[in-house]
C-alpha atoms as a PDB file:
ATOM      1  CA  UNK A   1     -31.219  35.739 -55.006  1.00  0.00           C
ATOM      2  CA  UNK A   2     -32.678  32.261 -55.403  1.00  0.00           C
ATOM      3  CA  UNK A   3     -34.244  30.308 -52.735  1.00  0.00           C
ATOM      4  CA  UNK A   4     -31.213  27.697 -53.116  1.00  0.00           C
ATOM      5  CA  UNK A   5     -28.698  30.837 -52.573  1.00  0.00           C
ATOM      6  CA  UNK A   6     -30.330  31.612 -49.388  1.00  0.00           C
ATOM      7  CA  UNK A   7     -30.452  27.770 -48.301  1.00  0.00           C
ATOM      8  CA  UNK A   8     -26.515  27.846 -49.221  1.00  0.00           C
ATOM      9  CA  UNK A   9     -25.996  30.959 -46.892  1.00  0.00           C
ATOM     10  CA  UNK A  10     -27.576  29.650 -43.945  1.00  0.00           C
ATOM     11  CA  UNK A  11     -25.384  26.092 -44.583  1.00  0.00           C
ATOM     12  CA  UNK A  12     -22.155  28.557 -44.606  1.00  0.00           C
ATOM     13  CA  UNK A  13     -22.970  30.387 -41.408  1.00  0.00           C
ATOM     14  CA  UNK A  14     -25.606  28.273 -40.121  1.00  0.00           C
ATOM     15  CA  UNK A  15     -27.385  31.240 -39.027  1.00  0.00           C
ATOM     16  CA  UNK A  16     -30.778  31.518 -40.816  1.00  0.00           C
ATOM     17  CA  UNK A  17     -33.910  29.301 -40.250  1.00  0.00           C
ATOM     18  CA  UNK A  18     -35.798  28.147 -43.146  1.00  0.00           C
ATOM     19  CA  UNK A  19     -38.686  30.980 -42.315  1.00  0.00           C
ATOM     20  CA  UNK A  20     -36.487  33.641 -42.542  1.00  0.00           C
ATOM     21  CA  UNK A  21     -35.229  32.124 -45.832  1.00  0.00           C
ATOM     22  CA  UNK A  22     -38.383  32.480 -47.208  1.00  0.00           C
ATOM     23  CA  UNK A  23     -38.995  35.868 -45.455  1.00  0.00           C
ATOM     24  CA  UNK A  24     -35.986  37.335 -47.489  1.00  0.00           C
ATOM     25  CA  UNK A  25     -37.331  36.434 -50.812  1.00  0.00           C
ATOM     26  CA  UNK A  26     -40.466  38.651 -50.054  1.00  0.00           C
ATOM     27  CA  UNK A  27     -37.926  41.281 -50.648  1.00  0.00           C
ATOM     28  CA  UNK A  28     -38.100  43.796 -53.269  1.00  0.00           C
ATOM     29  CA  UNK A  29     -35.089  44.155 -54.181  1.00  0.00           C
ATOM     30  CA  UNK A  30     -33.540  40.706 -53.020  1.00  0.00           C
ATOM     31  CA  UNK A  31     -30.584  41.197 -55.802  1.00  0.00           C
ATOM     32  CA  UNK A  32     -29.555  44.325 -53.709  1.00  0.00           C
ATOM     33  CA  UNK A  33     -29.580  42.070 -50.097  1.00  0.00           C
ATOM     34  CA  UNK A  34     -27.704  39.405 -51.781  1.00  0.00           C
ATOM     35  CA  UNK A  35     -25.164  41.967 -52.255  1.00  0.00           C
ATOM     36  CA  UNK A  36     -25.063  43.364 -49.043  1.00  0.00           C
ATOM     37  CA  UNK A  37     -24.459  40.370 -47.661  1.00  0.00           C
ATOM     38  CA  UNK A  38     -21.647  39.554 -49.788  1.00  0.00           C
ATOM     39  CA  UNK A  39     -19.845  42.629 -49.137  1.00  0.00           C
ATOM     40  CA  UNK A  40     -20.212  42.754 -44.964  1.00  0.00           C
ATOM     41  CA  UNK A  41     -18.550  40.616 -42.789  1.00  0.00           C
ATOM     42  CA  UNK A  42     -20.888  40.965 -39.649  1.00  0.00           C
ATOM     43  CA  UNK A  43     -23.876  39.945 -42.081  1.00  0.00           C
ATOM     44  CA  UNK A  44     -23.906  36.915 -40.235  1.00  0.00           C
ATOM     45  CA  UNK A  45     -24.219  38.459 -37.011  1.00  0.00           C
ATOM     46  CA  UNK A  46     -27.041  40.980 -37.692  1.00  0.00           C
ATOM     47  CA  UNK A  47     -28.732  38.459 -39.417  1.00  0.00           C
ATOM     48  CA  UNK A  48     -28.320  36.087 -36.358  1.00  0.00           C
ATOM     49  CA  UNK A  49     -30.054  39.205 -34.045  1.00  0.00           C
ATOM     50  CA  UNK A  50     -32.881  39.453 -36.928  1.00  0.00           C
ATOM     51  CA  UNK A  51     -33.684  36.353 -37.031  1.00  0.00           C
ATOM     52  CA  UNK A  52     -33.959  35.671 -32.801  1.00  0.00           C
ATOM     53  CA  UNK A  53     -35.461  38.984 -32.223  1.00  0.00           C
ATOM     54  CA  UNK A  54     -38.352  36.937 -30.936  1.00  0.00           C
ATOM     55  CA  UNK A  55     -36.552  34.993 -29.332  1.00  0.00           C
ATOM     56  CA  UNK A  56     -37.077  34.435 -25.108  1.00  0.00           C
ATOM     57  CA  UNK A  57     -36.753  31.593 -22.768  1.00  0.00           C
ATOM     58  CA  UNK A  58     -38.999  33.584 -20.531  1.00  0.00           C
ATOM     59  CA  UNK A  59     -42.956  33.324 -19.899  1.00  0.00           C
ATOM     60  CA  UNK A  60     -45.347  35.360 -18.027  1.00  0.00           C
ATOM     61  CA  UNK A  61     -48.762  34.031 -17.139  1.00  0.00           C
ATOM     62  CA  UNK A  62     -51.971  34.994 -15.645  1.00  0.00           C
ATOM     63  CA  UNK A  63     -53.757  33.275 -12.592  1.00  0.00           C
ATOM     64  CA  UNK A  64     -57.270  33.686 -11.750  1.00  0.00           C
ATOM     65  CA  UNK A  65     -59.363  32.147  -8.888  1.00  0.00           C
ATOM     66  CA  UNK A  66     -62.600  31.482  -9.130  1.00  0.00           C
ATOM     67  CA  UNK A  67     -65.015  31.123  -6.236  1.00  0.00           C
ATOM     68  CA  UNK A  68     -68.268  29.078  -6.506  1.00  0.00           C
ATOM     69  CA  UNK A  69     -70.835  31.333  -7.853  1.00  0.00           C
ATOM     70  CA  UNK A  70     -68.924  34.099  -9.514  1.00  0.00           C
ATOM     71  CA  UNK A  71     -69.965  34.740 -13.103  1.00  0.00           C
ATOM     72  CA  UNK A  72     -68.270  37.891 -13.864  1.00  0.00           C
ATOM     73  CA  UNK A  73     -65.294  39.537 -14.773  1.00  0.00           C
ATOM     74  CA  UNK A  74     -65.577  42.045 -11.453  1.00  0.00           C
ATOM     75  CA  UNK A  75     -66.259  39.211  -9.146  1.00  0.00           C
ATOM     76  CA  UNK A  76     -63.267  37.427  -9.981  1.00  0.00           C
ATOM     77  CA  UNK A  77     -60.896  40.057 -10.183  1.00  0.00           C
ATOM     78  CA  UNK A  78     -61.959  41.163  -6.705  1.00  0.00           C
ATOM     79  CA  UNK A  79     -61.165  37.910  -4.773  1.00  0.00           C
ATOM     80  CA  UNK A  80     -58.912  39.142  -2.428  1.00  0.00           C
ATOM     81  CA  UNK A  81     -58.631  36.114  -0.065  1.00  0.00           C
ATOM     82  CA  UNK A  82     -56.993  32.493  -0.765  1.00  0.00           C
ATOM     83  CA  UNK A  83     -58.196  29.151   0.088  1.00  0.00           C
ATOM     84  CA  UNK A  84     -55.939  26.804   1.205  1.00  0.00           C
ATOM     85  CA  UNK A  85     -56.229  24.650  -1.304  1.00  0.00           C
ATOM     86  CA  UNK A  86     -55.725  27.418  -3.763  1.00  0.00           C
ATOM     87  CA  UNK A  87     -52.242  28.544  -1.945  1.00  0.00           C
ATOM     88  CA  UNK A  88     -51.121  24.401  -2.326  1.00  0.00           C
ATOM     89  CA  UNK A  89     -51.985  24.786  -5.889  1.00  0.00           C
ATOM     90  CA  UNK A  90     -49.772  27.688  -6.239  1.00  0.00           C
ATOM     91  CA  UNK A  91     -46.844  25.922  -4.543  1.00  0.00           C
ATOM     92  CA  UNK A  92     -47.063  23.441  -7.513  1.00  0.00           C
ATOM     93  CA  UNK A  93     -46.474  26.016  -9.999  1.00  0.00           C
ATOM     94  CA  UNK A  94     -43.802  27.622  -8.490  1.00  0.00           C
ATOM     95  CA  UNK A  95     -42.262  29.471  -5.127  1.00  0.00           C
ATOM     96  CA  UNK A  96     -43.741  32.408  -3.607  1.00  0.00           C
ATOM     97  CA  UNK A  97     -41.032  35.563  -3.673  1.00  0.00           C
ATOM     98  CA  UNK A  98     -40.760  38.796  -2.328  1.00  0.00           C
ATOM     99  CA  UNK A  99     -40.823  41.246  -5.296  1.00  0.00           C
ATOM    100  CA  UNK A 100     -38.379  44.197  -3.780  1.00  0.00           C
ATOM    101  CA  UNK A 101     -35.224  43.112  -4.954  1.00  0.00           C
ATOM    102  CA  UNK A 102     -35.995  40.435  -6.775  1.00  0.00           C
ATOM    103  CA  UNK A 103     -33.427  39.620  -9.469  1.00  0.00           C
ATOM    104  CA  UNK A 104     -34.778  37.712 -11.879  1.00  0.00           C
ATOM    105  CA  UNK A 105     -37.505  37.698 -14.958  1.00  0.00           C
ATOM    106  CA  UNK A 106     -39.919  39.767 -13.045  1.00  0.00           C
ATOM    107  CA  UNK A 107     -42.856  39.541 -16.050  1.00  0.00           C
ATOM    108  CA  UNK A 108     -43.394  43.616 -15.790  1.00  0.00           C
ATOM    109  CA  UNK A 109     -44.055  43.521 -12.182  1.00  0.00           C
ATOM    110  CA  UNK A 110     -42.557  46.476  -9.575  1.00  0.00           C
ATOM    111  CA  UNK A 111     -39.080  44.979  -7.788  1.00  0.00           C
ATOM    112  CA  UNK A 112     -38.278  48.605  -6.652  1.00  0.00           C
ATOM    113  CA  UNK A 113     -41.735  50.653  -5.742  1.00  0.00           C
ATOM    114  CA  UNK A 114     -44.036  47.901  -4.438  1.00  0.00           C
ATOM    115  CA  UNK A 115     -46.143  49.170  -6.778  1.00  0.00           C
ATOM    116  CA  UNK A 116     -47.325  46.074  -8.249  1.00  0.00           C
ATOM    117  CA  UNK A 117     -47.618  44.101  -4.966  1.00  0.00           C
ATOM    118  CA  UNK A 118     -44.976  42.658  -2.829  1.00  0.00           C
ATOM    119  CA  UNK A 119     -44.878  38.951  -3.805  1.00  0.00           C
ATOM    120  CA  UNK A 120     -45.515  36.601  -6.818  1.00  0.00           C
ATOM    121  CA  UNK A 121     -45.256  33.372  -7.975  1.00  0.00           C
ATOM    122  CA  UNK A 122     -42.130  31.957  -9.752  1.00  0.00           C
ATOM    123  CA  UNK A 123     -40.220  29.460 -11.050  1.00  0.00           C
ATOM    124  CA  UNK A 124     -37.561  27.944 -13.524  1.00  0.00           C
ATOM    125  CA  UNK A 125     -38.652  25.675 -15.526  1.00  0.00           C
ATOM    126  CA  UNK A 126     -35.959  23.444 -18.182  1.00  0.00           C
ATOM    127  CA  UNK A 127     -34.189  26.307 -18.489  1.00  0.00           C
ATOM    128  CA  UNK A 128     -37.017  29.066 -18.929  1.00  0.00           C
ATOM    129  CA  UNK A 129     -38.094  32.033 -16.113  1.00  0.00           C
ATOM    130  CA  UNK A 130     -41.906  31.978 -15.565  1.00  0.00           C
ATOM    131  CA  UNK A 131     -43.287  34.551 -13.429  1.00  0.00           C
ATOM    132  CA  UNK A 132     -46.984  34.412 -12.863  1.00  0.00           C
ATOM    133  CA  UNK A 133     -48.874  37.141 -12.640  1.00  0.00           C
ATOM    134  CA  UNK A 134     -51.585  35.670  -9.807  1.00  0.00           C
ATOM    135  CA  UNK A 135     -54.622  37.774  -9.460  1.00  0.00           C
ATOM    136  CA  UNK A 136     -55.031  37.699  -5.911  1.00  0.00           C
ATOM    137  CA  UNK A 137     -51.443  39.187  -4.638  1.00  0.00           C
ATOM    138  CA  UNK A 138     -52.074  41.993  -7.437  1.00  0.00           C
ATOM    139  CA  UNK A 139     -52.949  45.419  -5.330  1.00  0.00           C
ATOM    140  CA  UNK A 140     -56.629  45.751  -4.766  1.00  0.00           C
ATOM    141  CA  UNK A 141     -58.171  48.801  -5.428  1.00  0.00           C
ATOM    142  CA  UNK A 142     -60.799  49.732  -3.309  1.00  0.00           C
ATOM    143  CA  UNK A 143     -64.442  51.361  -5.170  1.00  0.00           C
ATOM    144  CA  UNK A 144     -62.540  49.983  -8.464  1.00  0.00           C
ATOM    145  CA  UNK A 145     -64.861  47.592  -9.874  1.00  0.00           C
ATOM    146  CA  UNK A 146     -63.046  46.915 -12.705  1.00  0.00           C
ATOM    147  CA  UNK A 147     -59.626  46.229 -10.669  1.00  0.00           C
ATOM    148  CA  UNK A 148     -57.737  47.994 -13.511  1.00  0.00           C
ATOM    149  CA  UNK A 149     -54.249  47.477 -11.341  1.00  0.00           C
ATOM    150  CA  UNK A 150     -55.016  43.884 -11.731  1.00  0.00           C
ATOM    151  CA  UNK A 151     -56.571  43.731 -15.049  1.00  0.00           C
ATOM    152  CA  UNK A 152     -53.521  45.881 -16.559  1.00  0.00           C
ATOM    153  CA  UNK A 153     -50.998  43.030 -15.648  1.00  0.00           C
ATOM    154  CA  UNK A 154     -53.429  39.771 -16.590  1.00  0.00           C
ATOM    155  CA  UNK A 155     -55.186  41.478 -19.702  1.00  0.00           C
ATOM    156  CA  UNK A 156     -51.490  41.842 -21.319  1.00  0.00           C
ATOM    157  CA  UNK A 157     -50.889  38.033 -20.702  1.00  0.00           C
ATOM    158  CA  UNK A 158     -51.766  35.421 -23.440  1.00  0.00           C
ATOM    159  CA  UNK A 159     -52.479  32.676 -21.537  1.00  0.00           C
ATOM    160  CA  UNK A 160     -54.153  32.722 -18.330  1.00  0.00           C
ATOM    161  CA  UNK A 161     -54.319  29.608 -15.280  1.00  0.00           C
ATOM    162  CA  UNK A 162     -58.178  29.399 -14.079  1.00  0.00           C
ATOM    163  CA  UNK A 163     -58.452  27.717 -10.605  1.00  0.00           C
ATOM    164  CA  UNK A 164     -62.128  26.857  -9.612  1.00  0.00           C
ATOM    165  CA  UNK A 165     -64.016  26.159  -6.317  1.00  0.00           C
ATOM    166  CA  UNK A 166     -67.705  24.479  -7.037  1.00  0.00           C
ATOM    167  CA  UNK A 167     -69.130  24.103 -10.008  1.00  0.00           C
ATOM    168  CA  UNK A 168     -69.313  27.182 -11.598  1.00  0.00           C
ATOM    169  CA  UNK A 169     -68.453  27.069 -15.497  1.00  0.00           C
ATOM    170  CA  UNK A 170     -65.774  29.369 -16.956  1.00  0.00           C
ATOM    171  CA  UNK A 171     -66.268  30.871 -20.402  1.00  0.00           C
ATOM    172  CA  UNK A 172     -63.418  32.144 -22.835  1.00  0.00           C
ATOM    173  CA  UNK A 173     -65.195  35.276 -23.198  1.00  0.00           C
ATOM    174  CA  UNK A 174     -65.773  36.523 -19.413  1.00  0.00           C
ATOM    175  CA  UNK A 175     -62.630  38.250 -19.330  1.00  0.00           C
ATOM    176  CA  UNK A 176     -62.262  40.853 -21.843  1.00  0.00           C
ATOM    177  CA  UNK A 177     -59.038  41.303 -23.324  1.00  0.00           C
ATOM    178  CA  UNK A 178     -57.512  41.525 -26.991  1.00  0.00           C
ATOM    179  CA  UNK A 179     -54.311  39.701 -25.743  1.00  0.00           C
ATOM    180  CA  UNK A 180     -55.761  36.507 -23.524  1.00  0.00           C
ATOM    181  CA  UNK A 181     -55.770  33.967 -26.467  1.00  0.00           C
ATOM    182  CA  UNK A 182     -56.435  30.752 -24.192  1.00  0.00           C
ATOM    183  CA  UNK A 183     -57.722  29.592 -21.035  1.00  0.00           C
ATOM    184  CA  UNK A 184     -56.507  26.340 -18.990  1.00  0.00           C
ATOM    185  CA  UNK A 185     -59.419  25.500 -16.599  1.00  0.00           C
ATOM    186  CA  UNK A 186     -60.822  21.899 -15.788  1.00  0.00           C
ATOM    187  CA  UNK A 187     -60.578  21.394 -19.900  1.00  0.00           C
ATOM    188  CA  UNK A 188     -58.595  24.010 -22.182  1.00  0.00           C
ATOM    189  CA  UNK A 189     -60.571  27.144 -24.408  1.00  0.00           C
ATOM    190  CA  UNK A 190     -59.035  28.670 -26.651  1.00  0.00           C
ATOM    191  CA  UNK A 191     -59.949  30.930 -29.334  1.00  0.00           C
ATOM    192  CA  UNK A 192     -60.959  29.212 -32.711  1.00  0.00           C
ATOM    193  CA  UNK A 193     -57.928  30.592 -34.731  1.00  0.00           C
ATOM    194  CA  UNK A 194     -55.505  28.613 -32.267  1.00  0.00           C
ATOM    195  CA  UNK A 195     -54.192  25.670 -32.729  1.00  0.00           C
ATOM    196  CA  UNK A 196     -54.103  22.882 -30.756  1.00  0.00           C
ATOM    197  CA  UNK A 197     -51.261  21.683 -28.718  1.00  0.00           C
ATOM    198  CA  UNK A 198     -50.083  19.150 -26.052  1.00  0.00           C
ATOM    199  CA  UNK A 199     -49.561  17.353 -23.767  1.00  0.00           C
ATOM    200  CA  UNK A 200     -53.103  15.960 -23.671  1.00  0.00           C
ATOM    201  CA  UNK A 201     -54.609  14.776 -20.137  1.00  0.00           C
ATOM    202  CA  UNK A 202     -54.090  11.597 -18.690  1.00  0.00           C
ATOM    203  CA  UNK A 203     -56.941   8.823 -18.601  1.00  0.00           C
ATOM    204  CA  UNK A 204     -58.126   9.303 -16.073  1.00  0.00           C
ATOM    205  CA  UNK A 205     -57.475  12.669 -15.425  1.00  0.00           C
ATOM    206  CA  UNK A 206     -55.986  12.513 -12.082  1.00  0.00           C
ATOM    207  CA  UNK A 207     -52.477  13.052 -10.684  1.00  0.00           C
ATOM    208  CA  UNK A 208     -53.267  12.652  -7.050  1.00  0.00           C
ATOM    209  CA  UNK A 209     -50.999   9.083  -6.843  1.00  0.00           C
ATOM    210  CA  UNK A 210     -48.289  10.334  -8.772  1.00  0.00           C
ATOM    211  CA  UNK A 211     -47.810  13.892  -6.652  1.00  0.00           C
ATOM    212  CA  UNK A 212     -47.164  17.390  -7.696  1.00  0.00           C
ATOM    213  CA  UNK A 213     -44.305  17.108  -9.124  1.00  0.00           C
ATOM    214  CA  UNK A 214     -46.215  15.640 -12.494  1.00  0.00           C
ATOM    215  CA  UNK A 215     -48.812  17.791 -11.773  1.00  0.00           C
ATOM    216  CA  UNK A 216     -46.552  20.970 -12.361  1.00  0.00           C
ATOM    217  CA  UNK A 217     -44.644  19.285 -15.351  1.00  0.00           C
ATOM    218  CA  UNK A 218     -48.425  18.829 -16.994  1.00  0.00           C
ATOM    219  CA  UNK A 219     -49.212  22.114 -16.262  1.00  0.00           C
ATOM    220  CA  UNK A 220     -45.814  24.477 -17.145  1.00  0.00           C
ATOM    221  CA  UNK A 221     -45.375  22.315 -20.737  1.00  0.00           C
ATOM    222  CA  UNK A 222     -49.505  22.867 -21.486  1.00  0.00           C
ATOM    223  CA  UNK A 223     -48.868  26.605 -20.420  1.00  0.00           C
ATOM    224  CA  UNK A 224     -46.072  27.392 -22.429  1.00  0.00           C
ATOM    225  CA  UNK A 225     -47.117  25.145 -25.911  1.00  0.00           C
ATOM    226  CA  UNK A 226     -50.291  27.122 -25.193  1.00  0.00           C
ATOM    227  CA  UNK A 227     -48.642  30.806 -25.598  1.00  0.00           C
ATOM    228  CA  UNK A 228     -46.306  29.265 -28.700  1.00  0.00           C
ATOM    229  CA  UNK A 229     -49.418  27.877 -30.140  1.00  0.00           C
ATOM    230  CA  UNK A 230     -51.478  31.343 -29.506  1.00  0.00           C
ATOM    231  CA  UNK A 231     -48.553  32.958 -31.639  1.00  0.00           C
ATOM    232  CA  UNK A 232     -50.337  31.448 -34.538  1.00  0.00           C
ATOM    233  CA  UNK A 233     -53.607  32.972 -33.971  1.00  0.00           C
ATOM    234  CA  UNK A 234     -54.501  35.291 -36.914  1.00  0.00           C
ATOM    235  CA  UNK A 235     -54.120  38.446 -34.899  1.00  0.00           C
ATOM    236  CA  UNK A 236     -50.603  37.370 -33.580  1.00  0.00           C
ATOM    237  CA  UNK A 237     -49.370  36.264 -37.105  1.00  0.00           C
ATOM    238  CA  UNK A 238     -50.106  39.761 -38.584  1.00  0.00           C
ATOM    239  CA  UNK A 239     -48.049  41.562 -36.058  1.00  0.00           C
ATOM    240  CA  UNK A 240     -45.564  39.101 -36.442  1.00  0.00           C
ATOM    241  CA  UNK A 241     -45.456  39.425 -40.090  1.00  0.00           C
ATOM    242  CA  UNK A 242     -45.451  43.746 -39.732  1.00  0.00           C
ATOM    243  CA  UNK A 243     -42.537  43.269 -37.076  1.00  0.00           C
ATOM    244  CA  UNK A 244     -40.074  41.277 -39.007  1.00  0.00           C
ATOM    245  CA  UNK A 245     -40.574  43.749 -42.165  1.00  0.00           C
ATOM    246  CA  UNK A 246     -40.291  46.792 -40.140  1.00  0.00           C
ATOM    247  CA  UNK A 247     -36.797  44.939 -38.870  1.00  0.00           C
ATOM    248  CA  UNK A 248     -35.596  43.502 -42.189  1.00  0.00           C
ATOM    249  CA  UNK A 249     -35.833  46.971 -43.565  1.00  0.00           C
ATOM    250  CA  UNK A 250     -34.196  48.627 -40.910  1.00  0.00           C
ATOM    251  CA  UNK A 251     -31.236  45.886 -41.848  1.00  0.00           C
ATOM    252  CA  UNK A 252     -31.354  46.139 -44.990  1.00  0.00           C
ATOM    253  CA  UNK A 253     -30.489  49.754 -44.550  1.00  0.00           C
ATOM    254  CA  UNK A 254     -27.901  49.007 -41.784  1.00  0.00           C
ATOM    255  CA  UNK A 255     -26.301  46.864 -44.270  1.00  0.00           C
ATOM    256  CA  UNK A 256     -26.415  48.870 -47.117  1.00  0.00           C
ATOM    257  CA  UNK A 257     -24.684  52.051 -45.979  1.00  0.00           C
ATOM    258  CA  UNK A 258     -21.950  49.452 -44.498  1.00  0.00           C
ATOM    259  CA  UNK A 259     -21.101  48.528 -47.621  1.00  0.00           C
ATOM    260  CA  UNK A 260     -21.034  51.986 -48.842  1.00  0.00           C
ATOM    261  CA  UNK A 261     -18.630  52.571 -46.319  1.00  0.00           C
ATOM    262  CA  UNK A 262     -16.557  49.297 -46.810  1.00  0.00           C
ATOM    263  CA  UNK A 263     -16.510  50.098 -50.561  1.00  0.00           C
ATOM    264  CA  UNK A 264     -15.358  53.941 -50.419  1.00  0.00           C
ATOM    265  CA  UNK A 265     -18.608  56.135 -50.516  1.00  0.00           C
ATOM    266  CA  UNK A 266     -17.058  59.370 -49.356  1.00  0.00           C
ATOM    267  CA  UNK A 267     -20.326  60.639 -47.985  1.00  0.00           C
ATOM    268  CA  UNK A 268     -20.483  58.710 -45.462  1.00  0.00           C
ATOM    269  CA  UNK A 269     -17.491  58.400 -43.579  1.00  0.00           C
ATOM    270  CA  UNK A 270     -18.165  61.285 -41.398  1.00  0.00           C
ATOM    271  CA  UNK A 271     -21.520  60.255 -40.638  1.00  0.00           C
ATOM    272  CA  UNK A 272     -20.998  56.450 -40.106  1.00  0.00           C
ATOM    273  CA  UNK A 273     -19.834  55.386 -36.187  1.00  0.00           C
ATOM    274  CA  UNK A 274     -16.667  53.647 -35.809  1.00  0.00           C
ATOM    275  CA  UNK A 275     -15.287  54.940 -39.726  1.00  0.00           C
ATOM    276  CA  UNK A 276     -12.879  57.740 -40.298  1.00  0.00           C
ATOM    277  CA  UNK A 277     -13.035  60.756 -42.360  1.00  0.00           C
ATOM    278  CA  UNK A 278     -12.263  60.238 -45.556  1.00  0.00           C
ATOM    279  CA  UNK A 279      -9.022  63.565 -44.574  1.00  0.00           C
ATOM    280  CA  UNK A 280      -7.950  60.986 -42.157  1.00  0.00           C
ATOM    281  CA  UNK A 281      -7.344  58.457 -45.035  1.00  0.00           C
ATOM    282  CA  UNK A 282      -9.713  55.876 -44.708  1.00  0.00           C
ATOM    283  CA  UNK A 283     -11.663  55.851 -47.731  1.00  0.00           C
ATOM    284  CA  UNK A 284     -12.901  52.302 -47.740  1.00  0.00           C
ATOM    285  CA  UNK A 285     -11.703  49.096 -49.129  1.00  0.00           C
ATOM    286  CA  UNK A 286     -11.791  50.233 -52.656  1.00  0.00           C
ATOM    287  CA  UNK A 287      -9.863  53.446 -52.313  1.00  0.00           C
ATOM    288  CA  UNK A 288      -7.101  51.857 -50.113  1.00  0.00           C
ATOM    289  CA  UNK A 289      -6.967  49.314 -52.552  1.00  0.00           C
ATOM    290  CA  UNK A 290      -6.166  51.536 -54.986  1.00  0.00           C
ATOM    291  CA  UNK A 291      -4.270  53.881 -52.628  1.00  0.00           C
ATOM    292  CA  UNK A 292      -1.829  50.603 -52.110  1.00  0.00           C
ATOM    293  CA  UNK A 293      -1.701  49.595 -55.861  1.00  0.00           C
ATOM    294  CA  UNK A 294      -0.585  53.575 -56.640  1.00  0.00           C
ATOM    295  CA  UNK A 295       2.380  53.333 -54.081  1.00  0.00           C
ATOM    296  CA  UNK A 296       3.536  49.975 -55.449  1.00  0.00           C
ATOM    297  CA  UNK A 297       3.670  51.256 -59.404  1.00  0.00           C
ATOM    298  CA  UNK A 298       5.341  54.704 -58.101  1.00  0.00           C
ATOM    299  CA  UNK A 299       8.162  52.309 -56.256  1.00  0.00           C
ATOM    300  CA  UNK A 300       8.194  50.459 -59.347  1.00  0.00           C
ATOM    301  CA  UNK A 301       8.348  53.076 -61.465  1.00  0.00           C
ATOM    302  CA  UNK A 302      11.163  55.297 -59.208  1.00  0.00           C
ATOM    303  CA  UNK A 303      13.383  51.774 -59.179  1.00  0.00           C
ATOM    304  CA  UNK A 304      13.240  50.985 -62.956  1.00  0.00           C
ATOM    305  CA  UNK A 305      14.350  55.330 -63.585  1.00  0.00           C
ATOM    306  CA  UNK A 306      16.967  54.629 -61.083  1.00  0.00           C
ATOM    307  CA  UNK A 307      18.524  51.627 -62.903  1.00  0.00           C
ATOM    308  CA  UNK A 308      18.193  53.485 -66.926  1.00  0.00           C
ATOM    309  CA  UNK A 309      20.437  56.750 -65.353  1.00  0.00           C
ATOM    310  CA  UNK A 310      23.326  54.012 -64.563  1.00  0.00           C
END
């Protein structure tokens, strides 16, 4: 199966992208996919599923405040009390909510137990959920220097929202976590393997005369190029790459004993959901095929008799 094969499939259904193209010729045996999807007629569909599996219009993000002074990954975790200021900021990004009950994207956070706090931050945002997972309305644990109820939630996150009071600097590196990729503070870190992404400040960069509503569009694009972005890092791309072969096999496979069943494989009818036994006459495309063709040349063959003993 040629590249230009592929490129003529996804013109046909309009189904694959142009990575996934590419992806299938990676295949082994590509000759045998071709097949497969020549011979189903939910191909398209499946494909459609493989090929969105990563698919979401829905971002969770960290947000950590950080007092004057505080160097450390315990000292910031353990801010239980909000400034002012820092509660305004928060009403840029988004509305406060009460988590029991709450109905939409919840980001992994409790909306039953209370387990996880009772309020976050969220909002919609050109058509995307973003809940954000702020540091300070996670449950404190007290003698838990670590704060691994809060930790648990922000570690997981890829992209994390630093508010500062003073002058203290933040580095990439104070909190440790093998999933926090990049850091919007004052000026955006990221780890070397990302790549960079927009919008870029404003010259000056100040948006007191134009209000929060720019302030929040700034901040929600930057935060959400800056987790699509992060998906590039090295360590990202090679789970990527391990996913979609894990699920391309598994379709593969779907597809394959489809077509065995569309084509007459006796073996497994009686295994395969939604297909009849091959004693209750289903026998695939091929044998009712030649079921039909059988019962046309008897007919045939019974009329032209009938006519020879006039």
């Amino acid at each position: 199966m040629t590249l230009l094969r592929i490129k003529h499939f996804i013109a046909k259904y309009n189904i694959l992208t142009e990575m996934t193209a590419l992806f299938l010729l990676s295949l082994k045996n590509i000759s045998t996919f071709s097949t497969l999807l020549c011979f189903n007629i939910q191909a398209p569909e499946l494909i459609t599923a493989f090929d969105e599996h990563r698919v979401s219009p829905n971002f969770k993000f960290g947000v950590l405040y950080q007092k004057d002074g505080q160097f450390t990954e315990e000292d910031i975790l353990s801010n239980n009390e909000e400034s002012e200021e820092f509660k305004e900021f928060l009403s840029v990004l988004g509305e406060t909510v009460q988590l029991q009950g709450f109905t939409g994207f919840r980001g992994g956070l409790d909306v039953c137990h209370g387990q996880t706090g009772t309020e976050a931050v969220f909002t919609s945002f050109r058509g995307r959920e973003i809940m954000f997972h702020v540091a300070t309305k996670l449950p404190f644990t007290e003698g838990d220097p670590q704060q691994l109820q809060r930790k648990r939630h922000i570690g997981n996150d890829i992209v994390a929202l630093v508010y500062q009071e003073g002058q203290t600097p933040f580095l990439s590196d104070l909190i440790k976590s093998h999933f926090l990729h990049c850091f919007l503070v004052l000026s955006v870190t990221a780890r070397e393997d990302v790549p960079l992404f927009g919008p870029v400040l404003p010259d000056p960069p100040v948006f007191t005369d134009v209000g929060p509503s720019q302030l929040r569009e700034f901040l929600l694009t930057k935060l959400i190029n800056a987790e699509i972005s992060c998906y590039r890092a090295e360590q990202f791309s090679r789970l990527e790459l391990r996913t979609r072969s894990s699920l391309l096999e598994s379709l593969q496979t779907e597809l394959f004993t489809r077509s065995q069943c569309m084509m007459g494989d006796p073996s497994l009818h009686s295994s395969s959901d939604g297909v009849r036994g091959a004693s209750e006459g289903s026998g695939g495309f091929i044998e009712n095929f030649k079921v039909n063709v059988k019962h046309i040349f008897e007919n045939v063959l019974l009329a032209t008799r009938h006519r020879s003993s006039r």
